[in-house]
N, C-alpha and C. Protein backbone atom coordinates (compact mmCIF):
# COMPACT_ATOMS: atom_id res chain seq x y z
N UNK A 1 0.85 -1.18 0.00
CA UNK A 1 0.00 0.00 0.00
C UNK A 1 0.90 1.24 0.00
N UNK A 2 0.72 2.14 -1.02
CA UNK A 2 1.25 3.54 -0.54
C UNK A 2 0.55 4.33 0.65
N UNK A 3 1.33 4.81 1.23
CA UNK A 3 1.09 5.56 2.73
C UNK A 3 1.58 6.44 2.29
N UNK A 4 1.07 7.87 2.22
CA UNK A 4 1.15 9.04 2.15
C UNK A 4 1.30 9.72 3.24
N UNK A 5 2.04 10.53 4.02
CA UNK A 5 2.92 11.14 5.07
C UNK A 5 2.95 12.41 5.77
N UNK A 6 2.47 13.62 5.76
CA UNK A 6 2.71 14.85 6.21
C UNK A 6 3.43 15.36 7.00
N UNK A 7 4.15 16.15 7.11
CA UNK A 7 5.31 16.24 8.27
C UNK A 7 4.56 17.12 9.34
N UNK A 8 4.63 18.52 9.17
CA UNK A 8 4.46 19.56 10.39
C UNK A 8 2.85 19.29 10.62
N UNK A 9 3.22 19.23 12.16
CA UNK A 9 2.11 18.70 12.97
C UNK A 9 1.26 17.25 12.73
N UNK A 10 1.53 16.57 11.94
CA UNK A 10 2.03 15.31 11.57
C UNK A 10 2.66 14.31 12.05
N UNK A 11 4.29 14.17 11.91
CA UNK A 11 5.20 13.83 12.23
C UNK A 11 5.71 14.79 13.66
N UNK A 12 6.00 15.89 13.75
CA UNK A 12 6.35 16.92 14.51
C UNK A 12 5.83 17.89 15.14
N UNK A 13 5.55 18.43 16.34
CA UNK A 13 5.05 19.56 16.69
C UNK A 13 4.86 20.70 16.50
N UNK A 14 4.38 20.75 15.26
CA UNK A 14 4.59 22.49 14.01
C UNK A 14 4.55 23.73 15.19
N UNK A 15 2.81 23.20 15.78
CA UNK A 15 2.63 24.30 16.23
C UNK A 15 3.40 24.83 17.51
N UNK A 16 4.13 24.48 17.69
CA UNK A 16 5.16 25.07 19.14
C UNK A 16 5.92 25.57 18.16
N UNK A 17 6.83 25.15 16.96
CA UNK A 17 7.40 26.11 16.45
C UNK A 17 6.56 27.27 16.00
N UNK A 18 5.56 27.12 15.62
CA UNK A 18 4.88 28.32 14.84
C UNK A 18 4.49 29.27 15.85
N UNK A 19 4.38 29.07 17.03
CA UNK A 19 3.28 29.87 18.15
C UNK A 19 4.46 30.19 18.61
N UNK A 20 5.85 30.00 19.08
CA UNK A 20 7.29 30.82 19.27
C UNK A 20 7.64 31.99 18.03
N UNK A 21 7.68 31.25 17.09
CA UNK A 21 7.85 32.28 16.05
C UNK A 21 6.93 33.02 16.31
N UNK A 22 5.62 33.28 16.10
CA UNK A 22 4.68 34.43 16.17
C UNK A 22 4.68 35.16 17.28
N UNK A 23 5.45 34.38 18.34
CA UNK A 23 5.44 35.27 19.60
C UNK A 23 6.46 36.33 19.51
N UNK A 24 7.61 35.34 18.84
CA UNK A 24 8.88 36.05 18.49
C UNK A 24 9.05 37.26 17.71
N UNK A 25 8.44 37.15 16.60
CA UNK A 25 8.45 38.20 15.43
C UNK A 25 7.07 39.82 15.53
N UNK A 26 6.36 38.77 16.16
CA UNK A 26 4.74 39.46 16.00
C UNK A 26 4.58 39.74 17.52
N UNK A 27 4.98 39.14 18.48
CA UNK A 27 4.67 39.46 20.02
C UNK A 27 3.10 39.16 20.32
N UNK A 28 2.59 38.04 19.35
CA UNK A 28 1.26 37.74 19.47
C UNK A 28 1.63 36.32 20.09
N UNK A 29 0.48 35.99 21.29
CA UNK A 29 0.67 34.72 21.41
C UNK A 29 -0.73 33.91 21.15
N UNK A 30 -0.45 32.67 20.88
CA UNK A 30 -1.32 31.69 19.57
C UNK A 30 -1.44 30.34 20.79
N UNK A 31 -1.98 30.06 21.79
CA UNK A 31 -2.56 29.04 22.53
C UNK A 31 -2.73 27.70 22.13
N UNK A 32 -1.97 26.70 21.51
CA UNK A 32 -2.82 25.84 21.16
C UNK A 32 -4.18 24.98 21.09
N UNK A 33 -4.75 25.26 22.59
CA UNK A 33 -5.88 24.78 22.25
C UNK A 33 -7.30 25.42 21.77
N UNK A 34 -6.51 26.83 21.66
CA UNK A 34 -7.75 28.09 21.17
C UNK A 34 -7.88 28.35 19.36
N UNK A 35 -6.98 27.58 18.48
CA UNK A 35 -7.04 26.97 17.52
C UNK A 35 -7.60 26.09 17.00
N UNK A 36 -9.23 26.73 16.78
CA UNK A 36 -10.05 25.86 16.32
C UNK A 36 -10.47 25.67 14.61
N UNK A 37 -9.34 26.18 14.15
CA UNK A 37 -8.96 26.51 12.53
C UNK A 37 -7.70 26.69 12.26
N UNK A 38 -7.23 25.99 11.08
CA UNK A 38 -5.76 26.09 10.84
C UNK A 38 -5.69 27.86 9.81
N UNK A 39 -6.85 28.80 10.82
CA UNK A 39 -6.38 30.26 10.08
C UNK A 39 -6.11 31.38 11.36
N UNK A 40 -5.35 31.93 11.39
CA UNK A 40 -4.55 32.43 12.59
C UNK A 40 -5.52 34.03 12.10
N UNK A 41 -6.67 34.16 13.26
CA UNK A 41 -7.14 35.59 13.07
C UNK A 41 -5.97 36.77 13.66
N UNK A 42 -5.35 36.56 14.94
CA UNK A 42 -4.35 37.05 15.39
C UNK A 42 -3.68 37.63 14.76
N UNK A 43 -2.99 37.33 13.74
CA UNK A 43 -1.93 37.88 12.49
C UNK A 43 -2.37 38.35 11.42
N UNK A 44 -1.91 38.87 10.67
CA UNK A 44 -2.66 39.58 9.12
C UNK A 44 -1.62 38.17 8.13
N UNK A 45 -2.69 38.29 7.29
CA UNK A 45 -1.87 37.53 6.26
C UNK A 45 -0.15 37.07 5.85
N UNK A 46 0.38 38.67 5.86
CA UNK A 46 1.76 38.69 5.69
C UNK A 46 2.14 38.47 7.16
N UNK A 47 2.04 38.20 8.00
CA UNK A 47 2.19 37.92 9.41
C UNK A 47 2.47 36.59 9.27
N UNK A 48 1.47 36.09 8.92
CA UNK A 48 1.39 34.88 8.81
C UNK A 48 2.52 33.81 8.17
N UNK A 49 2.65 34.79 7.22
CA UNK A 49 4.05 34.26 5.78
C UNK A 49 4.91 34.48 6.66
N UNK A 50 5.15 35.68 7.10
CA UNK A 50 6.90 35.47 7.88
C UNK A 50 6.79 34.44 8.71
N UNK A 51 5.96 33.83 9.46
CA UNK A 51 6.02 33.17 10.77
C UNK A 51 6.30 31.99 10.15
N UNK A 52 5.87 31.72 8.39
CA UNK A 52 5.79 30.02 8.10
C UNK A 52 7.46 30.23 7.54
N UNK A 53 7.92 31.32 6.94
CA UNK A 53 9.05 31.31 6.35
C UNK A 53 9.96 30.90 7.90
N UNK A 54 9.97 31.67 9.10
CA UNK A 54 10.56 31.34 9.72
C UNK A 54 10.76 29.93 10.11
N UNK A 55 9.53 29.24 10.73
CA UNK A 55 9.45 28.01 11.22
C UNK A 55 10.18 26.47 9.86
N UNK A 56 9.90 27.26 8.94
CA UNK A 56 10.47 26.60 7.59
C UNK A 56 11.82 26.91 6.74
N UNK A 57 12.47 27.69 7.51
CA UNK A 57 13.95 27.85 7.35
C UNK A 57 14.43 26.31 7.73
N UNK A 58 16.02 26.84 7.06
CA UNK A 58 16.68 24.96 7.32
C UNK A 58 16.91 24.98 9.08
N UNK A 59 17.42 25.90 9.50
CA UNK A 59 17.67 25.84 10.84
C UNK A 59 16.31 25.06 12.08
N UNK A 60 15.19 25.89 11.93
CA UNK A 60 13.97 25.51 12.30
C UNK A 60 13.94 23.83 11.84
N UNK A 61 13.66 23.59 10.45
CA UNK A 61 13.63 22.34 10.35
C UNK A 61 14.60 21.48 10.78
N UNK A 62 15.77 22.14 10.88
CA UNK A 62 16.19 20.58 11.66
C UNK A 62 16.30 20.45 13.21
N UNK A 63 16.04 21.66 14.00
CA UNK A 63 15.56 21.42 15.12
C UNK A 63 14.03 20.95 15.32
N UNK A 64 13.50 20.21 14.80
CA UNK A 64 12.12 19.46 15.39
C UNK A 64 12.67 18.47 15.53
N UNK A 65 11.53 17.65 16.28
CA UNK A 65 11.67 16.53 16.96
C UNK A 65 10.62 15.84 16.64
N UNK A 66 10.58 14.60 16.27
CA UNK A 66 9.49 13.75 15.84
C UNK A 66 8.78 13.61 16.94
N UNK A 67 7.39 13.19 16.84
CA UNK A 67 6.60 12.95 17.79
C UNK A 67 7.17 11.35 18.35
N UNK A 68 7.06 10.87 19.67
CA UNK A 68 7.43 9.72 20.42
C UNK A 68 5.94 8.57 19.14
N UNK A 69 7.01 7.81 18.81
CA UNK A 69 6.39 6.81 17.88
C UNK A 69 5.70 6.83 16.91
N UNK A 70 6.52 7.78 16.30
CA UNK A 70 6.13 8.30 14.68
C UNK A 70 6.96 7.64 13.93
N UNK A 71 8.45 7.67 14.08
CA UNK A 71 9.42 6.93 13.38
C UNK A 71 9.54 5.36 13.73
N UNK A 72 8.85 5.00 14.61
CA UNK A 72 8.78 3.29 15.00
C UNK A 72 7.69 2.98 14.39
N UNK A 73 6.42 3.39 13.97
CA UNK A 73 5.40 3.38 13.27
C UNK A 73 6.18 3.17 11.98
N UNK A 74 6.34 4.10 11.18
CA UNK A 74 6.71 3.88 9.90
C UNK A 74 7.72 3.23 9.35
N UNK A 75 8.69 2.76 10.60
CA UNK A 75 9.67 1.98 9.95
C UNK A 75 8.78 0.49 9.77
N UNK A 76 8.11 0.40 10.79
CA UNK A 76 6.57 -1.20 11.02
C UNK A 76 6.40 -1.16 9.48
N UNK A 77 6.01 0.30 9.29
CA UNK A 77 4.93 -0.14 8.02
C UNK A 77 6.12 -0.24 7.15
N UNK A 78 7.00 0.24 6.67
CA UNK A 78 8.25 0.01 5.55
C UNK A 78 9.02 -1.60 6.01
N UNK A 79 8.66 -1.93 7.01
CA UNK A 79 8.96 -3.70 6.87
C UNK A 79 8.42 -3.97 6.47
N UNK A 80 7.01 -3.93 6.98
CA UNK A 80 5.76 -5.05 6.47
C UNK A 80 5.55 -4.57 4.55
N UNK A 81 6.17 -3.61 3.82
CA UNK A 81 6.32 -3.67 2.78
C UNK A 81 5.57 -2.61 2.43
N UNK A 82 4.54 -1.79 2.93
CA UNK A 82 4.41 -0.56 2.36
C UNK A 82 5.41 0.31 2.03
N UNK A 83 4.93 1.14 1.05
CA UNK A 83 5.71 2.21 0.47
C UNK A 83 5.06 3.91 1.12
N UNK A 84 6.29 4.25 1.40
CA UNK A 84 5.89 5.67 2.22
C UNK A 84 6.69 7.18 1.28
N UNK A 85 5.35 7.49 1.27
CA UNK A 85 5.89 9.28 0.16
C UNK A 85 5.59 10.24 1.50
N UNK A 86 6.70 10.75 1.87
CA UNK A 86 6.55 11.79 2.77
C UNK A 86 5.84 12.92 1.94
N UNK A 87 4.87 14.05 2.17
CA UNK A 87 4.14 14.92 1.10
C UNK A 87 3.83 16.25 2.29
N UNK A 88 4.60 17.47 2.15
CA UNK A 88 4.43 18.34 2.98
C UNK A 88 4.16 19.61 1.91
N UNK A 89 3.72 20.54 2.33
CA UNK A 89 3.50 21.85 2.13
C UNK A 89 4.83 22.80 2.04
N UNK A 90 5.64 22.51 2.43
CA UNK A 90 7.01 23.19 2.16
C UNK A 90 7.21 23.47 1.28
N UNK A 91 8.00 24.43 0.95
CA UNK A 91 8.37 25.33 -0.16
C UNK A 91 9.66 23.80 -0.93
N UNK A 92 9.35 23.57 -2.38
CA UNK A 92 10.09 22.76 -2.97
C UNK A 92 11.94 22.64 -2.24
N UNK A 93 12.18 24.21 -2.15
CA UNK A 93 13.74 24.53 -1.57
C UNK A 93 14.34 23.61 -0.42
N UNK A 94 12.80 23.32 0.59
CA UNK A 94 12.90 22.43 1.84
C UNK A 94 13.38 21.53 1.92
N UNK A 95 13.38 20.32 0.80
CA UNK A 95 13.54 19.50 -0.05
C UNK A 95 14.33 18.97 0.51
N UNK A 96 15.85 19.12 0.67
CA UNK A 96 16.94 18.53 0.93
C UNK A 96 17.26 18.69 2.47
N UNK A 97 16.81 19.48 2.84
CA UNK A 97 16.67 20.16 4.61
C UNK A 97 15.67 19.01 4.95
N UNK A 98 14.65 18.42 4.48
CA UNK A 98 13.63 17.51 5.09
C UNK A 98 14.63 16.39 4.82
N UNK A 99 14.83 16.07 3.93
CA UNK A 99 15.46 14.46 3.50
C UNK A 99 15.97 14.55 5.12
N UNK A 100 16.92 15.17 4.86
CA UNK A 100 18.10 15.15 5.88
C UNK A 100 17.58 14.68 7.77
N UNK A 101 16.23 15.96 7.67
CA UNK A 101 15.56 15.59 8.84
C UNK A 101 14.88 14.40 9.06
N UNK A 102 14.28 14.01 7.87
CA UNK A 102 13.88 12.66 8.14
C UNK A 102 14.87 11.78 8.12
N UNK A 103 15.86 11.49 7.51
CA UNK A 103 17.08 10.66 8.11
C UNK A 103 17.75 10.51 9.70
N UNK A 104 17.82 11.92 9.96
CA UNK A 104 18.01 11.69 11.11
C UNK A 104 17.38 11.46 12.48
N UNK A 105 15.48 11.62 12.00
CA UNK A 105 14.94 10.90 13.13
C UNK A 105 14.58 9.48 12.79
N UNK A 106 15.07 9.00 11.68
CA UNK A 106 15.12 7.46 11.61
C UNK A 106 13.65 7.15 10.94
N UNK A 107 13.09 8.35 10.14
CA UNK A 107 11.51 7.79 9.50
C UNK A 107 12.01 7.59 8.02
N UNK A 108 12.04 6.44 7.37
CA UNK A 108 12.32 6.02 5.91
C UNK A 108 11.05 6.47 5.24
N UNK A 109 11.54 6.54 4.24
CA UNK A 109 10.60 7.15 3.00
C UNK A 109 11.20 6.52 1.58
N UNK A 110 10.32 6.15 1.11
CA UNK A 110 10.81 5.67 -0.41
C UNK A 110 10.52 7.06 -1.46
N UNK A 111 9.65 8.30 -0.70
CA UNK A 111 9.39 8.96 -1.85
C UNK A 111 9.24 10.28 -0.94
N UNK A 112 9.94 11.64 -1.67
CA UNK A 112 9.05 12.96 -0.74
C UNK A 112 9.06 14.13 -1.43
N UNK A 113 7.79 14.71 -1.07
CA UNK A 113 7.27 15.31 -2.44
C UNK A 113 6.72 16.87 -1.08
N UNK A 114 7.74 18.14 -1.48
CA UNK A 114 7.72 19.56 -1.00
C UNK A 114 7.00 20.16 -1.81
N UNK A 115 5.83 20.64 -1.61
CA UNK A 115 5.02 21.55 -2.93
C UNK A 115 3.55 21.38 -2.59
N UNK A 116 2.70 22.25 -3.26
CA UNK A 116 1.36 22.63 -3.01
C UNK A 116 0.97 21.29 -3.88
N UNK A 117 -0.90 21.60 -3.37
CA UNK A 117 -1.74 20.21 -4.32
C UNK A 117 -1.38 19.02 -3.96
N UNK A 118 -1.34 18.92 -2.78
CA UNK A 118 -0.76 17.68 -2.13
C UNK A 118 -1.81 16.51 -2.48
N UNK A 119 -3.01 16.47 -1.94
CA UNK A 119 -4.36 15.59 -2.70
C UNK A 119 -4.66 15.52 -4.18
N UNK A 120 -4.10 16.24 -4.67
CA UNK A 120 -4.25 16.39 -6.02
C UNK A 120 -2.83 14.86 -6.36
N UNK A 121 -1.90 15.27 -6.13
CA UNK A 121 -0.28 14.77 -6.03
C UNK A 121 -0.79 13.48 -5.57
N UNK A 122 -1.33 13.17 -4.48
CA UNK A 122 -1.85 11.94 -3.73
C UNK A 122 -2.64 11.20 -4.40
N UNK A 123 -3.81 11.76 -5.39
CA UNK A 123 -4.29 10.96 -6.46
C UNK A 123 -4.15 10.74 -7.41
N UNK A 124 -3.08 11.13 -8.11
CA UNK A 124 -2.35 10.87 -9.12
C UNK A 124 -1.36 10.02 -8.72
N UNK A 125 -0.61 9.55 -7.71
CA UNK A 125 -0.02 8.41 -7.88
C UNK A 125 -0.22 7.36 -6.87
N UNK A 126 -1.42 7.76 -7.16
CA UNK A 126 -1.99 5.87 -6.20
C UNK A 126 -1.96 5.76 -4.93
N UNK A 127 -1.86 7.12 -3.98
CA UNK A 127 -2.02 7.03 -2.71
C UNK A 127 -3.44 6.30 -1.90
N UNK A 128 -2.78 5.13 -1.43
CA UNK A 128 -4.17 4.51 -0.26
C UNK A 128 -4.62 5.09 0.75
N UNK A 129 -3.97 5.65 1.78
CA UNK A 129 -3.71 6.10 2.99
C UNK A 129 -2.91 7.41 3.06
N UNK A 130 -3.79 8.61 3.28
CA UNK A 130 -3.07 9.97 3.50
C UNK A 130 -2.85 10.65 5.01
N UNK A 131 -2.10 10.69 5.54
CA UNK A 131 -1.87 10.76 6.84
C UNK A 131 -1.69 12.18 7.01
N UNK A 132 -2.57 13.46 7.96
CA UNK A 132 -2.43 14.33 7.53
C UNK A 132 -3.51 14.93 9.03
N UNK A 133 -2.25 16.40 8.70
CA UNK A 133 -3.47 17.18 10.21
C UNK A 133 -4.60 18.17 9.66
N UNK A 134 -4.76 18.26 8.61
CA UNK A 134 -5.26 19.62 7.97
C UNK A 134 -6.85 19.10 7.50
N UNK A 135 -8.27 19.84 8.34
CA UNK A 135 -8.79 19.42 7.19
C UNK A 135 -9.65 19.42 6.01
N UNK A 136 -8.18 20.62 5.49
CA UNK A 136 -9.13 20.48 3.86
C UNK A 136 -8.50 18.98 2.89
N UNK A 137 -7.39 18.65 3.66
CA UNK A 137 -6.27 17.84 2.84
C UNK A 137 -6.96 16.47 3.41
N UNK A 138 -7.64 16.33 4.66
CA UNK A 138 -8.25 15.11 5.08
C UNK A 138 -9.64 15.20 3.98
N UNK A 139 -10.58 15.71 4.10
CA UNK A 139 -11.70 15.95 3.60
C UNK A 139 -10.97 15.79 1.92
N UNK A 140 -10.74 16.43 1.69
CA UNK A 140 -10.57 16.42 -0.18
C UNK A 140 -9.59 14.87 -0.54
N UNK A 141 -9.18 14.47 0.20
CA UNK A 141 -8.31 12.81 0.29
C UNK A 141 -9.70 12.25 0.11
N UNK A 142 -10.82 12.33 1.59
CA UNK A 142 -11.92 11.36 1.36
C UNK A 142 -12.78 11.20 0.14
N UNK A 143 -12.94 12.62 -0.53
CA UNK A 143 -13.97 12.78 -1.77
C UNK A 143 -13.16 11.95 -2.79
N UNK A 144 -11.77 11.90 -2.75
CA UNK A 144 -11.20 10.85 -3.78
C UNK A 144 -11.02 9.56 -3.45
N UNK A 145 -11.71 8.88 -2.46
CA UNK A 145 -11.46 7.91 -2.25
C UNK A 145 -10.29 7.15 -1.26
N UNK A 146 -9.37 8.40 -1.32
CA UNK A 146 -8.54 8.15 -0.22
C UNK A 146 -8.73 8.22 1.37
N UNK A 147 -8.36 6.84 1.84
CA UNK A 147 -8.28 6.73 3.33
C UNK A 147 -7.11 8.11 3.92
N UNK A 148 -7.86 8.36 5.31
CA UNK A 148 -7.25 9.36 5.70
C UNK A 148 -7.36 8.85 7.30
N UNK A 149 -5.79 9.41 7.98
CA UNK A 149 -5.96 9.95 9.50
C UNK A 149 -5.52 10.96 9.71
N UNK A 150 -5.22 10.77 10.86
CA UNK A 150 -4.86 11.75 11.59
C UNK A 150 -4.40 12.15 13.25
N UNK A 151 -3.21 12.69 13.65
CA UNK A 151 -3.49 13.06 14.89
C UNK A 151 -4.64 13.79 15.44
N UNK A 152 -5.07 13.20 16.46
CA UNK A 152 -6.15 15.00 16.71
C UNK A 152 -5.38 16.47 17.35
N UNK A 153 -5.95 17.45 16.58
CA UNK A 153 -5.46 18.53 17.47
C UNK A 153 -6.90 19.49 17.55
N UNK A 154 -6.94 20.63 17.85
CA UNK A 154 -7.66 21.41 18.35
C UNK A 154 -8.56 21.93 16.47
N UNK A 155 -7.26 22.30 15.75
CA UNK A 155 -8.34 22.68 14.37
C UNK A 155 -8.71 21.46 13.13
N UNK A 156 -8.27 20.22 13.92
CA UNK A 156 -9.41 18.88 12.96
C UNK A 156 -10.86 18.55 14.06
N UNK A 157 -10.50 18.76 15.06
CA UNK A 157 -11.61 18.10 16.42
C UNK A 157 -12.55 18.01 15.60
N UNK A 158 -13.30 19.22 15.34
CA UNK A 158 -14.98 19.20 14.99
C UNK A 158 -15.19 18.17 13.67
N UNK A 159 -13.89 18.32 12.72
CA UNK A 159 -13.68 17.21 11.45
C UNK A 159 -14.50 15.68 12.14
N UNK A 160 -13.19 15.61 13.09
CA UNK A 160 -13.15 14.26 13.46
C UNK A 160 -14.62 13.87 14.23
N UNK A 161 -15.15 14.43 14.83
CA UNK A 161 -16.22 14.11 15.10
C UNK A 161 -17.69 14.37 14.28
N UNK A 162 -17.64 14.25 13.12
CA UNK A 162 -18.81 14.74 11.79
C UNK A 162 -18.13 13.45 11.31
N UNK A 163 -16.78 13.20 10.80
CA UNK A 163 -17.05 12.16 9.94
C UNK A 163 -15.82 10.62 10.74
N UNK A 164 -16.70 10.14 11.20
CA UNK A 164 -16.43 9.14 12.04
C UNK A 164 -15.24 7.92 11.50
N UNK A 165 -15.32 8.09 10.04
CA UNK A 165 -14.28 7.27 9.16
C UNK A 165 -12.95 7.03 9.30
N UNK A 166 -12.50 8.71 9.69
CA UNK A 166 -10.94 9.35 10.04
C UNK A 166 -10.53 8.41 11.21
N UNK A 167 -9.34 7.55 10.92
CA UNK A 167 -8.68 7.11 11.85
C UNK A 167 -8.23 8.22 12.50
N UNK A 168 -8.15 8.11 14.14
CA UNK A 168 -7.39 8.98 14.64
C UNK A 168 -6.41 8.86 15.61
N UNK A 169 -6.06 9.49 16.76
CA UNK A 169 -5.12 8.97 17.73
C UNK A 169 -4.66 10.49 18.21
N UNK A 170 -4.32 10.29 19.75
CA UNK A 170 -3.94 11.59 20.29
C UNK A 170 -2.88 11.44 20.45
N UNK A 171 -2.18 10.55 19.89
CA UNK A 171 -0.69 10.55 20.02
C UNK A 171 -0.36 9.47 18.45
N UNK A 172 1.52 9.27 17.94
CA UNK A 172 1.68 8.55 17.36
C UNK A 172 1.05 6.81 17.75
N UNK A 173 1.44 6.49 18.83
CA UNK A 173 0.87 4.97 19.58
C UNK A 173 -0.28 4.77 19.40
N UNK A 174 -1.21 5.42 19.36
CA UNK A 174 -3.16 4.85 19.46
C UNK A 174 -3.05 5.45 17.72
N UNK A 175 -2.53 6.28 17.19
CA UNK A 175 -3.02 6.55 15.39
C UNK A 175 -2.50 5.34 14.95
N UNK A 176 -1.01 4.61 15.32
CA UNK A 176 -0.66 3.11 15.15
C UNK A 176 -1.39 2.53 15.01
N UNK A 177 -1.89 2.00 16.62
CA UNK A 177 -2.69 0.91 16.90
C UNK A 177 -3.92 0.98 15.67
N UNK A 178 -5.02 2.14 16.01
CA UNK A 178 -6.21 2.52 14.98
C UNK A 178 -5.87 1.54 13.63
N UNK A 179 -4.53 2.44 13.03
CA UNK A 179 -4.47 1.56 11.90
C UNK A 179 -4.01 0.32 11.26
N UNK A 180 -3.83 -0.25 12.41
CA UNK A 180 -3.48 -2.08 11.96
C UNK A 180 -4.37 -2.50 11.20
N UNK A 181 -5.88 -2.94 11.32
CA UNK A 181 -6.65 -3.54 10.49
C UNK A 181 -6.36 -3.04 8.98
N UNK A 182 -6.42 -1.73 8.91
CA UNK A 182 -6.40 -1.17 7.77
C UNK A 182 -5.02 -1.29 6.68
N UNK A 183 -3.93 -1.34 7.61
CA UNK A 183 -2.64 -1.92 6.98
C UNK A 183 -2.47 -3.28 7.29
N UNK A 184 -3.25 -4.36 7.18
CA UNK A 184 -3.40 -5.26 7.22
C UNK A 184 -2.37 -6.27 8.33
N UNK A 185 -2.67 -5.68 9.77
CA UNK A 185 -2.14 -6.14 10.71
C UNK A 185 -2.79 -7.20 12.08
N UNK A 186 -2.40 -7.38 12.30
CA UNK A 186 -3.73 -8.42 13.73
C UNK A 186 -3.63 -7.20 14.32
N UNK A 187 -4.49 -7.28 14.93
CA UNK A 187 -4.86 -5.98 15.80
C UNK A 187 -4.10 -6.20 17.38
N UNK A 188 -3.62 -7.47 17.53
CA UNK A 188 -2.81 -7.64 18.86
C UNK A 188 -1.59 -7.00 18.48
N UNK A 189 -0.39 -6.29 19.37
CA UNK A 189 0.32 -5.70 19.01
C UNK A 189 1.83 -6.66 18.66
């Protein structure tokens, strides 16, 4: 099965970088759990851009830290023989700054794809499973047929509870567990 991947807030804790940066640059502070939309009223648009340019510099990216059993998850699924396309929103440039980060928290990828139209990208090459915090990118995965999860955070909640389908998990360990049946696992661990 291809497993399709998302990094920030995903794999990693975006929003602690993003809510430092905005505190940093903008002196606004961004609460995580008062984020009930991935659209920051707090900031003006261009506010917004510096805070992603910041958090998406190479420096930023290679200080994250994978979430505890994100990279033991996906190495499971790259034994058991799935194929994994990491697919982020990053500016194409990121490119070689991600490889690198994902090497060094130990998450393999056979494929990774920096650039907009990510669902679009995802159905064009045969993605089963889109793993993802966002949700226009969960929702527009489902209308194509693509399986979707997700961590929960504060701006999928209301998602996740309307459409009951979304694997989920409040951590990497239970979004695991959730998806054994579906990656064709016994559900004992």
């Amino acid at each position: 099965m291809l497993v399709a991947i998302d990094v920030d807030s995903t794999l990693h804790d975006y929003w602690e970088q993003f809510s430092a940066a905005a505190l940093r640059l903008h002196g606004v502070h961004l609460p995580y759990a008062d984020q009930r939309a991935w659209r920051v009223d707090a900031l003006t648009p261009e506010q917004v851009n510096e805070v992603v340019e910041a958090t998406h510099a190479d420096e930023a990216i290679e200080s994250a830290i994978a979430y505890p059993g994100a990279a033991e998850a996906v190495q499971r699924w790259k034994a058991e023989g799935h194929e994994i396309l990491i697919t982020t929103h990053r500016r194409p440039e990121a490119h070689a700054v991600t490889a690198r980060w994902l090497e060094r928290q130990e998450i393999p990828f056979d494929g990774l794809r920096c650039g907009w139209k990510k669902v679009d990208h995802c159905s064009d090459v045969g993605v089963a499973l889109l793993i993802d915090d966002a949700p226009e990118n969960l929702e527009g995965a489902l209308a194509r047929g693509i399986a979707v999860a997700t961590i929960r955070h504060p701006w999928n909640h209301d998602l996740l509870q309307q459409r009951p389908e979304i694997t989920h998990g409040d951590d990497w360990h239970a979004l695991a567990s959730g998806l054994r049946p579906l990656l064709g696992w016994p559900t004992s661990p």
